[in-house]
C-alpha atoms as a PDB file:
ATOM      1  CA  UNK A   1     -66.126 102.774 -25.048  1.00  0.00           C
ATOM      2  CA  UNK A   2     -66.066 102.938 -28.659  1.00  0.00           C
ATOM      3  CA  UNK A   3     -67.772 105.880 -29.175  1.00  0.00           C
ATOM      4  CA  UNK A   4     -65.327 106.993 -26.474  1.00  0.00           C
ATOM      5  CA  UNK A   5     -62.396 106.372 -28.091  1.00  0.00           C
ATOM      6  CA  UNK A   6     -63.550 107.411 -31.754  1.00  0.00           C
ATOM      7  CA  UNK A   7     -64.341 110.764 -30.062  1.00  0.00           C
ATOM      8  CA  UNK A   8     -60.902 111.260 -28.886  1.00  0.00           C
ATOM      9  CA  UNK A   9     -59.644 110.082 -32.192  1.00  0.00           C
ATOM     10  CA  UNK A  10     -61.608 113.241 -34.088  1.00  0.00           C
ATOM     11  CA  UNK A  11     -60.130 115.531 -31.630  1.00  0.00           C
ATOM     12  CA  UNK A  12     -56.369 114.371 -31.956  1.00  0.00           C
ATOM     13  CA  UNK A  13     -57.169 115.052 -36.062  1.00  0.00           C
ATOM     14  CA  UNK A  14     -58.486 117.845 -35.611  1.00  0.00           C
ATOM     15  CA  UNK A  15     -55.430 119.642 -32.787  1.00  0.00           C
ATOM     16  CA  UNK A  16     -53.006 118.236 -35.914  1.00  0.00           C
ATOM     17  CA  UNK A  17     -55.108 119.406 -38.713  1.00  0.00           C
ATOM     18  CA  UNK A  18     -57.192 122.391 -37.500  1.00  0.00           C
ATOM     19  CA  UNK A  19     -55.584 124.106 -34.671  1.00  0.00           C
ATOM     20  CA  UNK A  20     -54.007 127.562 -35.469  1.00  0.00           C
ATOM     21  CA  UNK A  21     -53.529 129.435 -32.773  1.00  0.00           C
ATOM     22  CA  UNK A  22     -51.306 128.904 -29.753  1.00  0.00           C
ATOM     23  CA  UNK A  23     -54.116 128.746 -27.013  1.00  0.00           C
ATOM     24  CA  UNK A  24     -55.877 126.481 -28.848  1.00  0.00           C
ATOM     25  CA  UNK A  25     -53.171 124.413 -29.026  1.00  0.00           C
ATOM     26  CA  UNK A  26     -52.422 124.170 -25.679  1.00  0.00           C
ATOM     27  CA  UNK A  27     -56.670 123.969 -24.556  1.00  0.00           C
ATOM     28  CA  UNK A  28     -57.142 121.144 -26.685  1.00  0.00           C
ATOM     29  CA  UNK A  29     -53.649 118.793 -25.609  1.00  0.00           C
ATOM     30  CA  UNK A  30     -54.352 119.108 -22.408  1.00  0.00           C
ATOM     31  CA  UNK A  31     -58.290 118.464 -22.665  1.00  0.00           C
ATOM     32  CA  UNK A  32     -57.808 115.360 -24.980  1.00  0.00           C
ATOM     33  CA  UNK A  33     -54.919 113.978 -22.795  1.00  0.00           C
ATOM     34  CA  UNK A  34     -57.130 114.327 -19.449  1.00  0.00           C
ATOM     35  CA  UNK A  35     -60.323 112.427 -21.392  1.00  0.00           C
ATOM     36  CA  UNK A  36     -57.423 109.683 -22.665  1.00  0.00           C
ATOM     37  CA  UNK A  37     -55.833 109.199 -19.303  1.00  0.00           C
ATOM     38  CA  UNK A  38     -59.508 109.595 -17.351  1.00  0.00           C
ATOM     39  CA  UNK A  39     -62.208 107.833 -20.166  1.00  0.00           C
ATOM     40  CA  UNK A  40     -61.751 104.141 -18.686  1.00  0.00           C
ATOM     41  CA  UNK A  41     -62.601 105.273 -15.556  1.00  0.00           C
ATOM     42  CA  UNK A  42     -65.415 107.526 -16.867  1.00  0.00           C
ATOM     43  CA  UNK A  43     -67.221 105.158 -18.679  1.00  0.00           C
ATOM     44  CA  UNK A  44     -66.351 102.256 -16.047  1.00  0.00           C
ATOM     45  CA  UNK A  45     -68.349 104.441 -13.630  1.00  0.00           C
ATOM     46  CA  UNK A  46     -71.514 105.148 -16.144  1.00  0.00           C
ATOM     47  CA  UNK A  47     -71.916 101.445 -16.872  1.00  0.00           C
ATOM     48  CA  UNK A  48     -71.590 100.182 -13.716  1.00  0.00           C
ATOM     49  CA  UNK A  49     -68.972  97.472 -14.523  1.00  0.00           C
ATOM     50  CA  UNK A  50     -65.592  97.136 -15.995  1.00  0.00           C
ATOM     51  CA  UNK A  51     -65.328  97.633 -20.068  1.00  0.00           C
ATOM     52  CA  UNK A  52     -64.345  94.260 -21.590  1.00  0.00           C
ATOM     53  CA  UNK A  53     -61.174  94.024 -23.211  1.00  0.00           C
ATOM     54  CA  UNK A  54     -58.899  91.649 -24.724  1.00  0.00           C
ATOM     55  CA  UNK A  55     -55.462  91.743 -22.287  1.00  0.00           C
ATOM     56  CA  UNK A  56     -52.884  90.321 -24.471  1.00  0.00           C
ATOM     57  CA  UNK A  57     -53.946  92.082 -27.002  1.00  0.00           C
ATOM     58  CA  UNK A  58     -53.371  95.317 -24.841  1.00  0.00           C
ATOM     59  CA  UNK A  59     -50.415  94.380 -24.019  1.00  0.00           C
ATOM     60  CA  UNK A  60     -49.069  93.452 -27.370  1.00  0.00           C
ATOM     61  CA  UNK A  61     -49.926  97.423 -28.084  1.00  0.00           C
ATOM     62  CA  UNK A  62     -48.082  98.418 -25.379  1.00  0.00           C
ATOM     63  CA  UNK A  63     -45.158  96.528 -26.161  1.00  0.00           C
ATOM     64  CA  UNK A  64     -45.501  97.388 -30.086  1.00  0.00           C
ATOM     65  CA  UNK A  65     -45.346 101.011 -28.949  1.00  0.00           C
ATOM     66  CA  UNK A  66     -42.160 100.588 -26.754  1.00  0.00           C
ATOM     67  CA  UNK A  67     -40.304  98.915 -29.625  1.00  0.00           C
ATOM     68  CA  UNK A  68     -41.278 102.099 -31.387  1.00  0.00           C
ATOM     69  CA  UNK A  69     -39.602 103.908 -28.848  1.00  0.00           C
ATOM     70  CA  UNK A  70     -36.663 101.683 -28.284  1.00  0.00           C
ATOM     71  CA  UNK A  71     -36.193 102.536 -32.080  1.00  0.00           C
ATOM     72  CA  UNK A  72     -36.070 105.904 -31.378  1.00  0.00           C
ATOM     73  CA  UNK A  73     -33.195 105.360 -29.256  1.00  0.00           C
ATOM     74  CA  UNK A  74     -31.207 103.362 -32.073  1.00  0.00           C
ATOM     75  CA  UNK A  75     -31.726 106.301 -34.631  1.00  0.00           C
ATOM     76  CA  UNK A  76     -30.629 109.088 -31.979  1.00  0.00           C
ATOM     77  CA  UNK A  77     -27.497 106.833 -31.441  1.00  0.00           C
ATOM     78  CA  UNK A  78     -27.068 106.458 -35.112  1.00  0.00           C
ATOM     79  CA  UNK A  79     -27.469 110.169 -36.149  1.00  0.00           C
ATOM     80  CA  UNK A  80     -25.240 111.570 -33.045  1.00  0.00           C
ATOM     81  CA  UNK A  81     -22.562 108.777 -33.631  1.00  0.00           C
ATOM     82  CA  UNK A  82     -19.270 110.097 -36.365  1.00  0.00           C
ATOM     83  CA  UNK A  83     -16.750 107.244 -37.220  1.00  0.00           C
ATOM     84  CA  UNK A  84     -13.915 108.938 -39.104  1.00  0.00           C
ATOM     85  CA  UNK A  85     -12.959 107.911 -42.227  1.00  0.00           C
ATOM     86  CA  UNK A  86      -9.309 108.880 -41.657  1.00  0.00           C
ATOM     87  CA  UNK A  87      -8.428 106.998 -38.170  1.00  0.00           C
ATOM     88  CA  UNK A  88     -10.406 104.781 -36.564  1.00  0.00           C
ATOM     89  CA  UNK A  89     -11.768 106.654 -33.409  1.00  0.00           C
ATOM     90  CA  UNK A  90     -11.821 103.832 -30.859  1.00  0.00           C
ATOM     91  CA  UNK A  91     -14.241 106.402 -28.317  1.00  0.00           C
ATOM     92  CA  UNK A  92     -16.711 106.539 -30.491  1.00  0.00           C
ATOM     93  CA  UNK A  93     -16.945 103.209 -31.117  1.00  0.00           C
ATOM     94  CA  UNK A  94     -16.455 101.755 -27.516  1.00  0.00           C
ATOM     95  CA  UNK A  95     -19.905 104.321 -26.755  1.00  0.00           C
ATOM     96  CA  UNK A  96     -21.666 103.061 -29.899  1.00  0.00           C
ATOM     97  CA  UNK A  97     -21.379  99.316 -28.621  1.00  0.00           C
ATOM     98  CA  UNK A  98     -21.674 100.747 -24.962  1.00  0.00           C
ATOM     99  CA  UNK A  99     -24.720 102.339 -25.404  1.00  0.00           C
ATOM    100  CA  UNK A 100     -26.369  99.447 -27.394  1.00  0.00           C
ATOM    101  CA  UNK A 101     -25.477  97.194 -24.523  1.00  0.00           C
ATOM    102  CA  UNK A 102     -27.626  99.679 -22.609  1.00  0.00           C
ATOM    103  CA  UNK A 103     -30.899  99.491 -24.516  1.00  0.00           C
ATOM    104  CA  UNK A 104     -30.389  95.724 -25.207  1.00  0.00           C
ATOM    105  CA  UNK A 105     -30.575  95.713 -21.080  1.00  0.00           C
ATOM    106  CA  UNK A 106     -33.677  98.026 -21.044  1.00  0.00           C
ATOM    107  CA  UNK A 107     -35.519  95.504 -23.568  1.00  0.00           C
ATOM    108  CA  UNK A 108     -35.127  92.648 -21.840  1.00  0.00           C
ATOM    109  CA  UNK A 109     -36.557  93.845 -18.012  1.00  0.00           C
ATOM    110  CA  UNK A 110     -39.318  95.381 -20.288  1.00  0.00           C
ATOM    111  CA  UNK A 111     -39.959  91.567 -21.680  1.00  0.00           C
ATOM    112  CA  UNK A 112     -39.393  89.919 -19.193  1.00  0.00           C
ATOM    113  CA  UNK A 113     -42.456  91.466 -17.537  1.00  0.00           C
ATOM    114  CA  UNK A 114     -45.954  89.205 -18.579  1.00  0.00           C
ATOM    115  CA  UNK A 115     -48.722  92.474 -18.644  1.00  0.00           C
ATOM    116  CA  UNK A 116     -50.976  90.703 -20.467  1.00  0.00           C
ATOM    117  CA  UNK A 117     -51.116  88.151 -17.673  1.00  0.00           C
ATOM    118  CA  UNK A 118     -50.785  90.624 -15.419  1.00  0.00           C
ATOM    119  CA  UNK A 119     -54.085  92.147 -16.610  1.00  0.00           C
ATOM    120  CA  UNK A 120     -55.809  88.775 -17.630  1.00  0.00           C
ATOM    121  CA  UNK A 121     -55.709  87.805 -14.261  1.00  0.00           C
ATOM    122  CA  UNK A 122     -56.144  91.478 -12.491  1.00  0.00           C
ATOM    123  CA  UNK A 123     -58.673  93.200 -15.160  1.00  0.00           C
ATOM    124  CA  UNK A 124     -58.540  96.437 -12.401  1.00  0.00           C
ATOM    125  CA  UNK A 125     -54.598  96.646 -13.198  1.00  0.00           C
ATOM    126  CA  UNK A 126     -55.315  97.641 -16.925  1.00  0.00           C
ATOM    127  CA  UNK A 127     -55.330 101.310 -15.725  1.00  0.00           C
ATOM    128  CA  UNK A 128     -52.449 101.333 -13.783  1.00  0.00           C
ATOM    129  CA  UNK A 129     -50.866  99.664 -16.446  1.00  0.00           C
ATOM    130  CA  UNK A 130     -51.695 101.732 -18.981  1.00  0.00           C
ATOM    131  CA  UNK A 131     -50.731 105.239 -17.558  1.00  0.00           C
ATOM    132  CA  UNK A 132     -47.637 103.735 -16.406  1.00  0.00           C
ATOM    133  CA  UNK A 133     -46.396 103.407 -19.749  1.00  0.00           C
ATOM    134  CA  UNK A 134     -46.547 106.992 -20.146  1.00  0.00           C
ATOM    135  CA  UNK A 135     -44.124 107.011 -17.728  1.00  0.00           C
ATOM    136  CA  UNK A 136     -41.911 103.890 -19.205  1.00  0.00           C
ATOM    137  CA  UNK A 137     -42.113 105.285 -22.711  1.00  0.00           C
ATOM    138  CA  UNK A 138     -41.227 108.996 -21.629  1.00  0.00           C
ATOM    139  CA  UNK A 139     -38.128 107.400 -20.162  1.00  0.00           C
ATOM    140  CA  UNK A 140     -37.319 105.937 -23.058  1.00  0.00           C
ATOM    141  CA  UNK A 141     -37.466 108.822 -25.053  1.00  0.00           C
ATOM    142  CA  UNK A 142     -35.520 110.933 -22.721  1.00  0.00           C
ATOM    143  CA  UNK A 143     -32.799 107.813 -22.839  1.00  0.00           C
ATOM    144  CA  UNK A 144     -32.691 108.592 -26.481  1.00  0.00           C
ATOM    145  CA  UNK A 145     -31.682 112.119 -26.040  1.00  0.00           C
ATOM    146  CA  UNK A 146     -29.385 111.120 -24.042  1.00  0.00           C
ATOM    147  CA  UNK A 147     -27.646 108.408 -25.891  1.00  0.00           C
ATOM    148  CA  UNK A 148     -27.601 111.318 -28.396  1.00  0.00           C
ATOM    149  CA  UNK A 149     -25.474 113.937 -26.170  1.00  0.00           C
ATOM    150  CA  UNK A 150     -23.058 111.650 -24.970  1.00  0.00           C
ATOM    151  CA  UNK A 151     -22.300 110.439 -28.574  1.00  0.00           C
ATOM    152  CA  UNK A 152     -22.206 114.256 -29.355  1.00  0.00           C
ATOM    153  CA  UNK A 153     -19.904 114.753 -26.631  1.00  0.00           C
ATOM    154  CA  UNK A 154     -17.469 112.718 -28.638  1.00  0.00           C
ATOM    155  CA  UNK A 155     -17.762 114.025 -31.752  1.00  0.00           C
ATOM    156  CA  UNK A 156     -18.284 117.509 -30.585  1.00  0.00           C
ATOM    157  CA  UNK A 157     -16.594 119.807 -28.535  1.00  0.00           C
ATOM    158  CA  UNK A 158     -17.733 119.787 -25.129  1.00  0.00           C
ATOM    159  CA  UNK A 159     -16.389 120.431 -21.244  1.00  0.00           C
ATOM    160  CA  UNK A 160     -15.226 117.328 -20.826  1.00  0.00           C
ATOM    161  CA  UNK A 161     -11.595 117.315 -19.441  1.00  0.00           C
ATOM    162  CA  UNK A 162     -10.875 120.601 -19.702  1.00  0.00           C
ATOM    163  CA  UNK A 163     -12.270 124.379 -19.018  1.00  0.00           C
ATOM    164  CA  UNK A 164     -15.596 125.606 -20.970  1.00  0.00           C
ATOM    165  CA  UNK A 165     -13.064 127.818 -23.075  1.00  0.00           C
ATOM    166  CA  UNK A 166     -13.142 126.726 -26.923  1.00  0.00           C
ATOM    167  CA  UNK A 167     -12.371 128.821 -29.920  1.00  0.00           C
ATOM    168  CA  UNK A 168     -15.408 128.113 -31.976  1.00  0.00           C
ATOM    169  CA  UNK A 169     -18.925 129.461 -32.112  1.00  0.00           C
ATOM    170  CA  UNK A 170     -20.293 126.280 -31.519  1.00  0.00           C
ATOM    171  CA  UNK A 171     -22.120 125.673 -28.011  1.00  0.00           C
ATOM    172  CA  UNK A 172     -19.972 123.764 -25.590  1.00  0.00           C
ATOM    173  CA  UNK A 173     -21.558 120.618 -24.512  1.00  0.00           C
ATOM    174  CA  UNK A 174     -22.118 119.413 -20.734  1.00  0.00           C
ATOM    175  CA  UNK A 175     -20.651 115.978 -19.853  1.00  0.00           C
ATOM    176  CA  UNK A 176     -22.223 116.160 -16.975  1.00  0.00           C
ATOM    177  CA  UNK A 177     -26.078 117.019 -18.117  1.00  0.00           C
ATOM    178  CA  UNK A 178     -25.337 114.319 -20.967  1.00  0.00           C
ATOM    179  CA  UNK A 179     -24.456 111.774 -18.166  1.00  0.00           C
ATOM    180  CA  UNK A 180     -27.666 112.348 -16.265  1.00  0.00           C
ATOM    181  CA  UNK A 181     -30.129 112.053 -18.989  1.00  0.00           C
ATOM    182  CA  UNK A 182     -28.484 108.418 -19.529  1.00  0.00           C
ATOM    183  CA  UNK A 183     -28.515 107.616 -16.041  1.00  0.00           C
ATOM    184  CA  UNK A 184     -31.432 109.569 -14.872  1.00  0.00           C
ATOM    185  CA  UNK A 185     -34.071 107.810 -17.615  1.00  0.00           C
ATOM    186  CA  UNK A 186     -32.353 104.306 -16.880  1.00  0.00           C
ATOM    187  CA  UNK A 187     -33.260 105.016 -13.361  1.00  0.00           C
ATOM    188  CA  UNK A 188     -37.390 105.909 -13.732  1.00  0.00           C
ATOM    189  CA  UNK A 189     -37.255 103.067 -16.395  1.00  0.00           C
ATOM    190  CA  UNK A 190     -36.281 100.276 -14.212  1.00  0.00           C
ATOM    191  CA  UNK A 191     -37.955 101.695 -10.838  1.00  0.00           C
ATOM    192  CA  UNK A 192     -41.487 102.429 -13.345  1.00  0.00           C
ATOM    193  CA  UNK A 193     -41.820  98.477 -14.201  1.00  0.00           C
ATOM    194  CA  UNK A 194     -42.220  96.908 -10.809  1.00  0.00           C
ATOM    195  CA  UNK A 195     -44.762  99.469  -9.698  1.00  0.00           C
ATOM    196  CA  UNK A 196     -46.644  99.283 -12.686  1.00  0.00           C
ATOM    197  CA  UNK A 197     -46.648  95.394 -13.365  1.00  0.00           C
ATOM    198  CA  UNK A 198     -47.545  95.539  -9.832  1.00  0.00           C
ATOM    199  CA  UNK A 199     -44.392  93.400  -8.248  1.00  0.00           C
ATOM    200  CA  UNK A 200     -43.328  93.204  -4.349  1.00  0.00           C
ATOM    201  CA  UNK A 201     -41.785  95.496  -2.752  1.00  0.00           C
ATOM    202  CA  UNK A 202     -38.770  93.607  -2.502  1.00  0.00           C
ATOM    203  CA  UNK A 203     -38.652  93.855  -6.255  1.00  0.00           C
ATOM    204  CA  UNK A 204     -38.563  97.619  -6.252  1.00  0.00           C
ATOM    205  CA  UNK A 205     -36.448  98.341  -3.486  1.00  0.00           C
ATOM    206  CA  UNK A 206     -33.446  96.138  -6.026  1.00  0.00           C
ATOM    207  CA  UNK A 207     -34.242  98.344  -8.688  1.00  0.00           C
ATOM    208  CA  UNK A 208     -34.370 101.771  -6.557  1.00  0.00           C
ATOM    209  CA  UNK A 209     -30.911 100.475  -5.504  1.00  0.00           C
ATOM    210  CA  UNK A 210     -29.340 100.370  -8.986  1.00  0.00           C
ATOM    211  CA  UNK A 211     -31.219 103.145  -9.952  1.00  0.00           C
ATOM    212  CA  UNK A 212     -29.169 105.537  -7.073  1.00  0.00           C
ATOM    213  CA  UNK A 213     -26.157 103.818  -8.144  1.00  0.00           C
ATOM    214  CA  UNK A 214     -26.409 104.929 -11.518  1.00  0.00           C
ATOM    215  CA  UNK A 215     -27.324 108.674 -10.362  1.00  0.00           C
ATOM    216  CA  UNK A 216     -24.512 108.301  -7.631  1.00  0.00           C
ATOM    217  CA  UNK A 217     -22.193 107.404 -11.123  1.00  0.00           C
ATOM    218  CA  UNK A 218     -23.352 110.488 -13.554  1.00  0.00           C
ATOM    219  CA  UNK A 219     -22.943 112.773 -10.326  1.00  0.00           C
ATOM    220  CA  UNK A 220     -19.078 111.621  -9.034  1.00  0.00           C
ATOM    221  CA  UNK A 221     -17.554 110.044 -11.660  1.00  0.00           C
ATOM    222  CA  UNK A 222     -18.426 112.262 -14.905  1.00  0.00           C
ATOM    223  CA  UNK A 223     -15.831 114.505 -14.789  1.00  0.00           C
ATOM    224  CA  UNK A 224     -12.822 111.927 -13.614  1.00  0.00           C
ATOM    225  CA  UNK A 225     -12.858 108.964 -16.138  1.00  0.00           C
ATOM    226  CA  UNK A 226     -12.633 109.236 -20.290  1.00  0.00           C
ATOM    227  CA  UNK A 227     -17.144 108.980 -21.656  1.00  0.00           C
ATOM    228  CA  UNK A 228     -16.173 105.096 -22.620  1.00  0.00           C
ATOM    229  CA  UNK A 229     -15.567 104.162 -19.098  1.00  0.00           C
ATOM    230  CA  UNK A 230     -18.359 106.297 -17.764  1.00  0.00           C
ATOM    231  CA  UNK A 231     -20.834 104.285 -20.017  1.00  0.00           C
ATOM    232  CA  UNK A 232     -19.115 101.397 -19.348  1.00  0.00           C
ATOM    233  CA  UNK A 233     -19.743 102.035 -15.231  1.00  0.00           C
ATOM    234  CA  UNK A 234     -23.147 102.691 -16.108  1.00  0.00           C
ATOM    235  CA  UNK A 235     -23.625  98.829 -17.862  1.00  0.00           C
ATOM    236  CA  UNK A 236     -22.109  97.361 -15.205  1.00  0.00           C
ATOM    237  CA  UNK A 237     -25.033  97.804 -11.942  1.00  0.00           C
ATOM    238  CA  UNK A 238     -27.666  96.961 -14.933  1.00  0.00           C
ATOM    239  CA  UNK A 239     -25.828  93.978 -16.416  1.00  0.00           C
ATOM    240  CA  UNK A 240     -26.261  92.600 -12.519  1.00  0.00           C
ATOM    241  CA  UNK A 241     -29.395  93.356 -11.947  1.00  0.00           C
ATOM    242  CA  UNK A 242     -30.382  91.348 -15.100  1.00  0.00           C
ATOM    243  CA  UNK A 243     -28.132  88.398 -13.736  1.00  0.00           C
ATOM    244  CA  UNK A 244     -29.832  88.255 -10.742  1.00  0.00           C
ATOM    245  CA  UNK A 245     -33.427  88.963 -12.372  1.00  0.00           C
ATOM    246  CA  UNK A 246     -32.401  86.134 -14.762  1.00  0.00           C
ATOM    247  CA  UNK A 247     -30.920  83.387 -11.973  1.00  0.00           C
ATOM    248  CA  UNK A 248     -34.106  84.528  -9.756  1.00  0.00           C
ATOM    249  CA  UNK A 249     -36.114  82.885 -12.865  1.00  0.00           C
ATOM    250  CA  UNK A 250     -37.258  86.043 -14.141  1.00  0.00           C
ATOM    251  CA  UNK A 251     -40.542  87.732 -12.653  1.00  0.00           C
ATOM    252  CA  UNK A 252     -42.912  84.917 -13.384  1.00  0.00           C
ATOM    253  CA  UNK A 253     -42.368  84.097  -9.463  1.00  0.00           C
ATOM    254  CA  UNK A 254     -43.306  87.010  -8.063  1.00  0.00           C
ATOM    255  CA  UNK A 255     -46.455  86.911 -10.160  1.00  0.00           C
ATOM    256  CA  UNK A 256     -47.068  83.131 -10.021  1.00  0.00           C
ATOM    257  CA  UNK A 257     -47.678  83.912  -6.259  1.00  0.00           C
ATOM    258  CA  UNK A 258     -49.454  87.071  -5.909  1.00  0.00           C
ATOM    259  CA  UNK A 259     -52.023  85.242  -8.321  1.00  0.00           C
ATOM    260  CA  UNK A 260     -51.933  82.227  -6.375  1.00  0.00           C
ATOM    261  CA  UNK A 261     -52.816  84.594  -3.103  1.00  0.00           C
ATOM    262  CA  UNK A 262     -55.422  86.442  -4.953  1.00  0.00           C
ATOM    263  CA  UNK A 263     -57.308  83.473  -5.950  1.00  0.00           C
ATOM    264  CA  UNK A 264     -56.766  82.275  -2.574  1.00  0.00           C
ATOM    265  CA  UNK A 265     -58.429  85.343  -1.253  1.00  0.00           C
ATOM    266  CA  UNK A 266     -61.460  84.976  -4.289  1.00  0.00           C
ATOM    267  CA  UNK A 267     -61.634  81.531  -2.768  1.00  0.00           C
ATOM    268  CA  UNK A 268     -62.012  82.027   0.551  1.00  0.00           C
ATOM    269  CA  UNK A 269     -64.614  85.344  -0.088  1.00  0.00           C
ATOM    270  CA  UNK A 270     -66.665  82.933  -1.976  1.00  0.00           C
ATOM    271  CA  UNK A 271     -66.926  80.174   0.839  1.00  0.00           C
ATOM    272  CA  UNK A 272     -67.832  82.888   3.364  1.00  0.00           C
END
């Protein structure tokens, strides 16, 4: 697995260093991101048994990577948002905190979630696990665009409340498309962590429901209410969700037992 990964390593230097031409470009991405996503399972199936690995170790990697990314979101925020100097602009700063409120949400259903329990006790869920945080960190970063076009749409002008006419050169900015890349990367974020940390059902269909609600928001509500109450509609389904994660006593539960049934089921194989 080492030689594996110290492979992959050369061939990431060498796409950022070495490649020139488009097609090359484009030929080596997509050959080095199939080996990353497919190695594990590669070199699980040449040995004959699963690689050893360290789980909360792996997971503190993960979870150092998505504070990387929730980051991301704080600088987007930070370079879209204008206070003026002149007045104080009460929109922008209702988003600002607003939006913040947001992410603070998204970190804590990302922490609440044990993975490196998850794959201490299920060493086969260490692929899922890991390709699904392609999936949460794409979401992320999409969040932080986002973030970034409504705070634009502020600042900016943009369609919002009146026709698409405007007398300057600038582009005019869609409300609407800014309200769905908030909503629509909330939405894969919180319906990506119970399938990947392997919850029940019950646990997705919750956050499939506040994820529609959200969509159902950006699509009917965008053009009626002022961008402050449209984020603020947004924080509201997500700020219950986490009440009811929280009073539920977090995830630990729902994990607690499906290891409980597992070992159950190791038991009972092993008396047979």
């Amino acid at each position: 697995m080492a030689c594996t990964s110290l492979f992959l390593l050369c061939g990431w230097v060498y796409l950022i260093l070495y490649a020139e031409s488009q097609y090359e470009i484009e030929l080596l991405f997509f050959g080095l991101a199939s080996l990353e996503i497919s190695a594990t399972s590669i070199v699980r199936r040449l040995i004959h048994q699963n690689p050893r690995y360290h789980a909360h170790h792996i997971s503190e990697r993960y979870s150092e990577f998505t504070i990387i990314a929730f980051g991301e979101c704080i600088i987007s925020l930070s370079h879209a948002t204008t206070l003026k100097t002149s007045a104080f602009n009460f929109q922008a700063f209702a988003i600002l905190c607003e939006s913040m409120a947001l992410l603070f949400m998204l970190w804590w259903f990302y922490f609440l979630i044990p993975f490196g329990n998850v794959m201490d006790e299920n060493p086969k869920a260490a692929f899922r696990i890991g390709i699904g945080h392609f999936i949460i960190h794409a979401s992320l970063a999409a969040f932080a665009t986002g973030l970034y076009l409504i705070a634009r749409c502020v600042n900016n002008d943009s369609d919002h409340g009146h026709s698409s006419y405007t007398n300057t050169t600038e582009p005019v900015l869609s409300t609407k498309t800014a309200s769905f890349m908030v909503s629509g990367p909330i939405t894969t974020f919180i319906v990506s962590l119970p399938i990947v940390a392997g919850l029940p059902p019950i646990a997705l269909l919750r956050v499939i429901f506040v994820g529609v609600l959200e969509l159902l928001i950006s699509a009917f509500l965008t053009p009626l209410v002022p961008l402050e109450i449209l984020m603020l509609l947004l924080c509201i389904p997500m700020f219950i969700l986490l009440l009811n994660v929280i009073w539920r006593g977090g995830v630990g539960p729902h994990l607690k037992a499906e290891i409980a049934q597992r070992q159950t089921e190791k038991s009972s194989q092993v008396n047979t």
